[in-house]
PDB file of N, CA and C in Angstrom:
ATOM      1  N   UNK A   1       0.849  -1.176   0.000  1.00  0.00           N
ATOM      2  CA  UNK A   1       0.000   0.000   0.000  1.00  0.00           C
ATOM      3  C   UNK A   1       0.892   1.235   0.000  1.00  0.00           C
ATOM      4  N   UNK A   2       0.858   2.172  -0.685  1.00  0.00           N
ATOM      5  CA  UNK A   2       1.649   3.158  -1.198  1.00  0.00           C
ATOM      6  C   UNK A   2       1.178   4.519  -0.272  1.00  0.00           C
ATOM      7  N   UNK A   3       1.424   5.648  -0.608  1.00  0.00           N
ATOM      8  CA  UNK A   3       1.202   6.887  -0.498  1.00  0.00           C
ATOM      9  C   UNK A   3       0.117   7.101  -0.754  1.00  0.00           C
ATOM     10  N   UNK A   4      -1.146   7.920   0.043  1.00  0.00           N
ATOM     11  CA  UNK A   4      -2.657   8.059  -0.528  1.00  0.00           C
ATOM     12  C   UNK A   4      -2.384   9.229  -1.489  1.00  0.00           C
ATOM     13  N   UNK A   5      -3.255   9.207  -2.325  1.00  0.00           N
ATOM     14  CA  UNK A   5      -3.020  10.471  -3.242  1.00  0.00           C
ATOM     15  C   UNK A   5      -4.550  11.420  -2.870  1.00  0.00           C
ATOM     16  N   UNK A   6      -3.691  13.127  -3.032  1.00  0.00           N
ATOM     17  CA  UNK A   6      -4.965  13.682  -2.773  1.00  0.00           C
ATOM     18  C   UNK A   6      -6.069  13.393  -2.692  1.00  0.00           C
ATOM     19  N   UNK A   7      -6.847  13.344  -3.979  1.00  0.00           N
ATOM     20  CA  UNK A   7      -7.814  12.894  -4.006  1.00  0.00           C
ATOM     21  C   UNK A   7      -8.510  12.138  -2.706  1.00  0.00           C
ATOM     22  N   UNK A   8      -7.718  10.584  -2.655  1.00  0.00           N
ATOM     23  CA  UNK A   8      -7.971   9.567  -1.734  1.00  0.00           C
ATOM     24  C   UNK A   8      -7.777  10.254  -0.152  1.00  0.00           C
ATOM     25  N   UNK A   9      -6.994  11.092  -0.134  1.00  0.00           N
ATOM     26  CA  UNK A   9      -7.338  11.957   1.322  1.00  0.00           C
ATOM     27  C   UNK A   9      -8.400  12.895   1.214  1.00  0.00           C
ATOM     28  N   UNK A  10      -8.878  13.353   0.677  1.00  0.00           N
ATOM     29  CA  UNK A  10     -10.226  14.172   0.337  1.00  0.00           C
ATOM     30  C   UNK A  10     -11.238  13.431   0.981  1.00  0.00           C
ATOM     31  N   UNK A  11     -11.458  12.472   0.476  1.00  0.00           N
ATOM     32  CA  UNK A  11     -12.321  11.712   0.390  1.00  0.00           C
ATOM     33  C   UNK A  11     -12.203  10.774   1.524  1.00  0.00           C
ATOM     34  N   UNK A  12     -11.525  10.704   2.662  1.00  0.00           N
ATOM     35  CA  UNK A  12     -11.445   9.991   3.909  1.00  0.00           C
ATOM     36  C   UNK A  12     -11.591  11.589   4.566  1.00  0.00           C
ATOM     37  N   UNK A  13     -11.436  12.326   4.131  1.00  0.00           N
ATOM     38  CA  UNK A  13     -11.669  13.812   5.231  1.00  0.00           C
ATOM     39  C   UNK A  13     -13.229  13.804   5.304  1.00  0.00           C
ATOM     40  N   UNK A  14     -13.534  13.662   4.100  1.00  0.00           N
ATOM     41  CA  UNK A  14     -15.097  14.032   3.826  1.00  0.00           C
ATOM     42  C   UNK A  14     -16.248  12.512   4.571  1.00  0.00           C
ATOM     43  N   UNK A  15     -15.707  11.850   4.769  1.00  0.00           N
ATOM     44  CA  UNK A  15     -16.248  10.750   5.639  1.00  0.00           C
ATOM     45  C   UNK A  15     -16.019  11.068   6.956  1.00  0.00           C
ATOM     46  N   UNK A  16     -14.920  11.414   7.794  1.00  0.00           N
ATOM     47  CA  UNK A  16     -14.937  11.985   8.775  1.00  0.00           C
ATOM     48  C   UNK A  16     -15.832  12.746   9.169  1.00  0.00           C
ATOM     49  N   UNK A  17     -15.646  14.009   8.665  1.00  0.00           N
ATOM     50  CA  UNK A  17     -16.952  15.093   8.605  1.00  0.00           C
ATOM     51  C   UNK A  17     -18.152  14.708   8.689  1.00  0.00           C
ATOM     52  N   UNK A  18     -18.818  13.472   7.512  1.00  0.00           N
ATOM     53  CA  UNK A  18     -20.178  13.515   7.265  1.00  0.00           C
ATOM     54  C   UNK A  18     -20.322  12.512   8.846  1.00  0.00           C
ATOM     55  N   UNK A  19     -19.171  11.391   9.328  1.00  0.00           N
ATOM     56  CA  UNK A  19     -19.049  10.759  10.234  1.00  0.00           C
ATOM     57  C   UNK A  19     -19.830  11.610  11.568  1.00  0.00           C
ATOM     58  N   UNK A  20     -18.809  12.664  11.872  1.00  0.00           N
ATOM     59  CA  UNK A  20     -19.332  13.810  13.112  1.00  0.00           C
ATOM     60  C   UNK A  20     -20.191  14.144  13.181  1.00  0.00           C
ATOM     61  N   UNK A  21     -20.983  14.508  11.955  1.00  0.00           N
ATOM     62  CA  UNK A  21     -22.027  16.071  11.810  1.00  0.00           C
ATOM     63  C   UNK A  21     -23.211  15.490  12.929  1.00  0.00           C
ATOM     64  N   UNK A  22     -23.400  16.557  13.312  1.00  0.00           N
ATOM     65  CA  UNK A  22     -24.482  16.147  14.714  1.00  0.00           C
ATOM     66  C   UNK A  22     -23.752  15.973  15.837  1.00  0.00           C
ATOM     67  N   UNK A  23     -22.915  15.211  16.248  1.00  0.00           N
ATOM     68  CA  UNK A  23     -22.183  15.130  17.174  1.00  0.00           C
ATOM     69  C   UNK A  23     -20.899  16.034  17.606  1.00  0.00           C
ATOM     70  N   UNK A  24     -19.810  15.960  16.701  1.00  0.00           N
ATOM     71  CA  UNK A  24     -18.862  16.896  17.013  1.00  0.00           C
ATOM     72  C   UNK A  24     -18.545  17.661  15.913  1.00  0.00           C
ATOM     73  N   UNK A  25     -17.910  19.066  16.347  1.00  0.00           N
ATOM     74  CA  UNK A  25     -17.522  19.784  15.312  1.00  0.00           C
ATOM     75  C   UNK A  25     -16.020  19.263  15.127  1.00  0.00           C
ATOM     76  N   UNK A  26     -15.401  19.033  13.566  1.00  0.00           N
ATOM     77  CA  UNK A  26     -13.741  19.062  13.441  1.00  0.00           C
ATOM     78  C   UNK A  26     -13.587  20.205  13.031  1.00  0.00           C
ATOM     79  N   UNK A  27     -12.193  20.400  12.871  1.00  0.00           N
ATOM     80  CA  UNK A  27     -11.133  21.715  13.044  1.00  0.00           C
ATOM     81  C   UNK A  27     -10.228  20.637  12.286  1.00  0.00           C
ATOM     82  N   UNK A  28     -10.123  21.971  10.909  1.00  0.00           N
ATOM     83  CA  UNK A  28      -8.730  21.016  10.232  1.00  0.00           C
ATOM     84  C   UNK A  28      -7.822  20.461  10.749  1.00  0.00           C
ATOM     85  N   UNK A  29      -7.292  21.047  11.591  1.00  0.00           N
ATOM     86  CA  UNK A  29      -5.867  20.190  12.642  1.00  0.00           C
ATOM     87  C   UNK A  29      -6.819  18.704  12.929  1.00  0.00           C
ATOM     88  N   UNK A  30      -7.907  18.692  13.159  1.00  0.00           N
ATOM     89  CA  UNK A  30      -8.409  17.429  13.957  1.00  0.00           C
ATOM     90  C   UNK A  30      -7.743  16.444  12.657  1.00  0.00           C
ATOM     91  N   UNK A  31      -8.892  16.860  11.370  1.00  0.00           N
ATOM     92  CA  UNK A  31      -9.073  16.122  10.060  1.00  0.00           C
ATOM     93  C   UNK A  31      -7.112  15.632   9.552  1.00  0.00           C
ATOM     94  N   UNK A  32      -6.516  16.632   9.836  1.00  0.00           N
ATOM     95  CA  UNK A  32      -4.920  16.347   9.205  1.00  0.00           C
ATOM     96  C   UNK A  32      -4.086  15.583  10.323  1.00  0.00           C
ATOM     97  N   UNK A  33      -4.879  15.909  11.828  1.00  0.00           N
ATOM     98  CA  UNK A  33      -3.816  14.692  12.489  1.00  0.00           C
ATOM     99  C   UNK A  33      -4.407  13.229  12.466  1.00  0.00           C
ATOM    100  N   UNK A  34      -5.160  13.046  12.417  1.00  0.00           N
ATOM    101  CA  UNK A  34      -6.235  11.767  12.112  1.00  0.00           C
ATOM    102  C   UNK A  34      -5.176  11.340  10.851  1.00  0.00           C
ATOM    103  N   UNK A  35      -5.505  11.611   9.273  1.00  0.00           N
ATOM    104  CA  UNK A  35      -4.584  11.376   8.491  1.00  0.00           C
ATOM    105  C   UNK A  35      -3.398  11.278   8.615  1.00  0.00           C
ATOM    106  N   UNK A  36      -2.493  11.908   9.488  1.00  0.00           N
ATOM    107  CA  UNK A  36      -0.885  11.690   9.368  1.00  0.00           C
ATOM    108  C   UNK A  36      -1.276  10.742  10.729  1.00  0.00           C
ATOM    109  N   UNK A  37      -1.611  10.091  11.150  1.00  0.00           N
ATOM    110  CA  UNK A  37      -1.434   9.098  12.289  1.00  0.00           C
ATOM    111  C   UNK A  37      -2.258   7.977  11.385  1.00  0.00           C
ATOM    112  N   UNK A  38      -2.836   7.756  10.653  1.00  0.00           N
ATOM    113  CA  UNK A  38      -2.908   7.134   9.714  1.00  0.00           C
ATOM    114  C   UNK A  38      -2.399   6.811   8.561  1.00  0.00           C
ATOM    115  N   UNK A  39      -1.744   8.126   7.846  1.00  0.00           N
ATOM    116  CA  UNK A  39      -0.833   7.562   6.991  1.00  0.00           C
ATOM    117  C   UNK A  39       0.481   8.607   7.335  1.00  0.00           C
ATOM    118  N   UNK A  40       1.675   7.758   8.406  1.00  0.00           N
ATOM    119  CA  UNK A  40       2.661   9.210   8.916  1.00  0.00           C
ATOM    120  C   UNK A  40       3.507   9.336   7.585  1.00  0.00           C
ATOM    121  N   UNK A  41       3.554   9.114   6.261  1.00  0.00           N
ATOM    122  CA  UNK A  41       4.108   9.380   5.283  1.00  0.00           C
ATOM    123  C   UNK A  41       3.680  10.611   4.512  1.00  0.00           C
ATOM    124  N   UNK A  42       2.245  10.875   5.057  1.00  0.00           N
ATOM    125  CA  UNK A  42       1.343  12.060   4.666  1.00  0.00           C
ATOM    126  C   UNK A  42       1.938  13.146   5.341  1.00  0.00           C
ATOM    127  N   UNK A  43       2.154  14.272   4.563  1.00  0.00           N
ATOM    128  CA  UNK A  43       2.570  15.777   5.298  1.00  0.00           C
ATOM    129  C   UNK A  43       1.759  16.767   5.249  1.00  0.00           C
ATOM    130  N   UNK A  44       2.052  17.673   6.253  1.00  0.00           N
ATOM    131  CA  UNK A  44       0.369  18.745   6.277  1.00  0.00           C
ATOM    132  C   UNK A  44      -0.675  19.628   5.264  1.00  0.00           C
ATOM    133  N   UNK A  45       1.068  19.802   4.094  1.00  0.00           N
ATOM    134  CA  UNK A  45       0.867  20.402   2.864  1.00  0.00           C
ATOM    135  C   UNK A  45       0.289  19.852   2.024  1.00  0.00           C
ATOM    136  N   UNK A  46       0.138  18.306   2.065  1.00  0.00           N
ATOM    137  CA  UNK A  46      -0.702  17.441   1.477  1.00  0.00           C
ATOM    138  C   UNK A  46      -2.333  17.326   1.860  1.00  0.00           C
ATOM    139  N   UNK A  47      -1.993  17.758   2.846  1.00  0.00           N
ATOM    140  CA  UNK A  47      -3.574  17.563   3.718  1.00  0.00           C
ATOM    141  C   UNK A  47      -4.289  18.776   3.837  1.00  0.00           C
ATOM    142  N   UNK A  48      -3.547  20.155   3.723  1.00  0.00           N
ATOM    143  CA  UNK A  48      -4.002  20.839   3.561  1.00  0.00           C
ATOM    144  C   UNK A  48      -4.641  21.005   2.125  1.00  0.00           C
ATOM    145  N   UNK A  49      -4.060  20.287   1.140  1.00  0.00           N
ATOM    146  CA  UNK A  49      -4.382  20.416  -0.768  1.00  0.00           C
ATOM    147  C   UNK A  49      -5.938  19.540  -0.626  1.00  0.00           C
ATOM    148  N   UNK A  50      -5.596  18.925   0.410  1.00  0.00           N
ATOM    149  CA  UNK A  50      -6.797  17.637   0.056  1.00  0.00           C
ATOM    150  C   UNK A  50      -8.033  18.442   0.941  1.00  0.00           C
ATOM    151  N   UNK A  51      -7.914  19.332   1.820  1.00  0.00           N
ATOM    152  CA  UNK A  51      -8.993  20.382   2.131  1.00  0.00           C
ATOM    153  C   UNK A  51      -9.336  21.190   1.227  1.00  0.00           C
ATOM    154  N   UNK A  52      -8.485  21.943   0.765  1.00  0.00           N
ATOM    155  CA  UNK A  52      -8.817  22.611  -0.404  1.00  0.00           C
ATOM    156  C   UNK A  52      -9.428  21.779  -1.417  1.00  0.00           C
ATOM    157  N   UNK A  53      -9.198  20.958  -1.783  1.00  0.00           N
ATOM    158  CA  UNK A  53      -9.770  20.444  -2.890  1.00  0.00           C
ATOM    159  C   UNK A  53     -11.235  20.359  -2.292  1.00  0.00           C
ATOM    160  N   UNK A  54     -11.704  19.407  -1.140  1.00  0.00           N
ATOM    161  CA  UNK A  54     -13.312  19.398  -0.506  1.00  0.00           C
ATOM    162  C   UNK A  54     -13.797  20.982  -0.484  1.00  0.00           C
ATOM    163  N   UNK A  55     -13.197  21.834  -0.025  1.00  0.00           N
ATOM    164  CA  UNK A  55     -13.694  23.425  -0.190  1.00  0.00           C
ATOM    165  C   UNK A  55     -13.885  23.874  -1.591  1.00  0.00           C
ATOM    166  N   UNK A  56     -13.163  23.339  -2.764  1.00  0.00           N
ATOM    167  CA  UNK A  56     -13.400  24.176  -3.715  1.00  0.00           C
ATOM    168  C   UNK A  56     -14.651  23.234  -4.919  1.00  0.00           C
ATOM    169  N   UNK A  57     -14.453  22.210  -4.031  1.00  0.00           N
ATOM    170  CA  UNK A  57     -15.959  21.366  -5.070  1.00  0.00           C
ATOM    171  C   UNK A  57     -17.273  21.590  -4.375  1.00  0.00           C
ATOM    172  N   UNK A  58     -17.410  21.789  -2.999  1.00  0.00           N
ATOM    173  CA  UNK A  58     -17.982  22.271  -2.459  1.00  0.00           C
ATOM    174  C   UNK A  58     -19.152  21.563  -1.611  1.00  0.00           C
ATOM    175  N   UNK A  59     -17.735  20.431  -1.539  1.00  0.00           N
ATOM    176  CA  UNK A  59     -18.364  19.252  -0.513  1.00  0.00           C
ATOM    177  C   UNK A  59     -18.763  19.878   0.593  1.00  0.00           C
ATOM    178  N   UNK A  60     -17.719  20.263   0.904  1.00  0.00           N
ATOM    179  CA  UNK A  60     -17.293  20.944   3.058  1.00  0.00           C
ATOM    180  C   UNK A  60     -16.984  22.478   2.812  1.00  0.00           C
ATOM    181  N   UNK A  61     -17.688  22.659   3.888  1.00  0.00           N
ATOM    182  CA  UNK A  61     -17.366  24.458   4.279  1.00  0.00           C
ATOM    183  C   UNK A  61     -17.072  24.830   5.523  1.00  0.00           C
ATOM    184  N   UNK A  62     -16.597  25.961   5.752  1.00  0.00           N
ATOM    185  CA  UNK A  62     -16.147  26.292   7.046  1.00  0.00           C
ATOM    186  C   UNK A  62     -17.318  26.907   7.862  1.00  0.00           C
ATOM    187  N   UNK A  63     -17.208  26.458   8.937  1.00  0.00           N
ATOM    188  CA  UNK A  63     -18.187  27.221   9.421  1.00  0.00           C
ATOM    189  C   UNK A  63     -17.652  27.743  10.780  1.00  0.00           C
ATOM    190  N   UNK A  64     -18.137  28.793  11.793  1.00  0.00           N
ATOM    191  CA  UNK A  64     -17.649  29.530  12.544  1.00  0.00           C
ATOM    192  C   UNK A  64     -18.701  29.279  13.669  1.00  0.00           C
ATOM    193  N   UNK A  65     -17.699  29.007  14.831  1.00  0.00           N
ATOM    194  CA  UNK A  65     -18.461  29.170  16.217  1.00  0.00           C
ATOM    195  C   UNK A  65     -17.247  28.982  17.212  1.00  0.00           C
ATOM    196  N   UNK A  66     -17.064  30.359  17.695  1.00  0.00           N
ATOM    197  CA  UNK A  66     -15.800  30.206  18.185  1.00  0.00           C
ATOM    198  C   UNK A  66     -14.847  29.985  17.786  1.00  0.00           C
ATOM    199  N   UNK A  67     -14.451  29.583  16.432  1.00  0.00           N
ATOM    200  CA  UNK A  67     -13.037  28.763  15.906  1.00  0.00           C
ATOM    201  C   UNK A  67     -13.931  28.218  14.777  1.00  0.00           C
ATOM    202  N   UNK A  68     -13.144  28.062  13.565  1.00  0.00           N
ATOM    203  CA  UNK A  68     -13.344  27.575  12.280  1.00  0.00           C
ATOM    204  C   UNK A  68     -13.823  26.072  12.411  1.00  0.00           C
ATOM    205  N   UNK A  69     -14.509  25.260  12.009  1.00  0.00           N
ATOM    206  CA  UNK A  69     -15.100  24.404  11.669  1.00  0.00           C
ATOM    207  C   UNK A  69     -15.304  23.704  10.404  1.00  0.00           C
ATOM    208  N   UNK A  70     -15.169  22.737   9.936  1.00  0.00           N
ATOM    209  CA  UNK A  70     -15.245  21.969   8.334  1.00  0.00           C
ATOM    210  C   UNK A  70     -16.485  21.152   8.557  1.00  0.00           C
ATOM    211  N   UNK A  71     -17.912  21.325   7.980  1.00  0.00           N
ATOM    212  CA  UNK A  71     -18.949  21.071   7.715  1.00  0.00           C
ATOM    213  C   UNK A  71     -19.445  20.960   6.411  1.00  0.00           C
ATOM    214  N   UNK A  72     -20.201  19.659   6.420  1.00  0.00           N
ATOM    215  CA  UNK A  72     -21.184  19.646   5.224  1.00  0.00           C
ATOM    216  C   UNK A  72     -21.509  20.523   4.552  1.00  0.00           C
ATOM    217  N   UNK A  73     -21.857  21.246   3.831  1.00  0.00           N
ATOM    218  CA  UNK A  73     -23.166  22.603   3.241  1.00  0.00           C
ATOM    219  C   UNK A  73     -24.369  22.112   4.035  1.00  0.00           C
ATOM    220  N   UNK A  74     -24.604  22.781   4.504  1.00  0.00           N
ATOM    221  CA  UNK A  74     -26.686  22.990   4.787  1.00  0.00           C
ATOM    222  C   UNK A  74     -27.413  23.233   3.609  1.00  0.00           C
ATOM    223  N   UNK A  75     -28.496  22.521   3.740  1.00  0.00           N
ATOM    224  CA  UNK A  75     -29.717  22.606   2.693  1.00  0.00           C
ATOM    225  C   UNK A  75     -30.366  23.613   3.152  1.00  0.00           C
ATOM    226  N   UNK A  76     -30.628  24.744   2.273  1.00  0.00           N
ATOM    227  CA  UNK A  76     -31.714  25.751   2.540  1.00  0.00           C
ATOM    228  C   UNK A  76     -32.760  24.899   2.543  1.00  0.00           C
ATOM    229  N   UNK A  77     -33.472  25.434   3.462  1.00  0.00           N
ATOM    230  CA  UNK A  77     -34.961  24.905   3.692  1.00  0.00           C
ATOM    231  C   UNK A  77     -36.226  25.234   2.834  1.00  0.00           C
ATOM    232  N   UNK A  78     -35.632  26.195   1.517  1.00  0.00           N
ATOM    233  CA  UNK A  78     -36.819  26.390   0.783  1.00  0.00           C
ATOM    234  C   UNK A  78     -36.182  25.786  -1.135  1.00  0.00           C
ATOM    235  N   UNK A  79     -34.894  25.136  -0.674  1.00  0.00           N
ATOM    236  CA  UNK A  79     -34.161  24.646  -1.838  1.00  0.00           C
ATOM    237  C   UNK A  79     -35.066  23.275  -2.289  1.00  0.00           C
ATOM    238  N   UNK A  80     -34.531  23.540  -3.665  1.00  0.00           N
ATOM    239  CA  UNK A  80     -35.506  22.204  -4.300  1.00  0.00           C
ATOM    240  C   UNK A  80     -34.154  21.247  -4.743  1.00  0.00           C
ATOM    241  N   UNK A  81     -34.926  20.215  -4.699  1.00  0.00           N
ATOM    242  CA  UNK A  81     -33.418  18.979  -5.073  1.00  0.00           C
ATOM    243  C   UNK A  81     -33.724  18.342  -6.133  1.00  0.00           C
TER     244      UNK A  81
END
């Protein structure tokens, strides 16, 4: 088993997240030490690309309460699907 590639860390961040929601809020540090204690070959600059990448497709967003937060999007309540 090799090096995860972005992508493949994206996409274990974004399970985390959807994992919490309701229960706890993460904080990128949570999401990037989870990954480097999972894969310690992973470095932060990597983990930080693989946030960015969930922020800019527009999986996860930040959200604010006290300190930054990485959350789902919320469904407007008058949005149609």
């Amino acid at each position: 088993m090799g090096t995860p590639s972005i992508p493949e860390i994206a996409e274990e961040m974004f399970q985390m997240v959807s994992e919490s929601m309701g229960k706890k809020n993460l904080k990128a540090g949570d999401l990037t030490k989870a990954i480097r204690q999972k894969y310690p070959e992973v470095d932060r600059k990597t983990c930080k690309l693989a946030l960015r990448e969930l922020m800019d497709n527009g999986r996860c967003v930040y959200a604010y309460f006290g300190g930054s937060y990485i959350q789902l999007p919320h469904k407007e309540g008058a949005a149609n699907d």
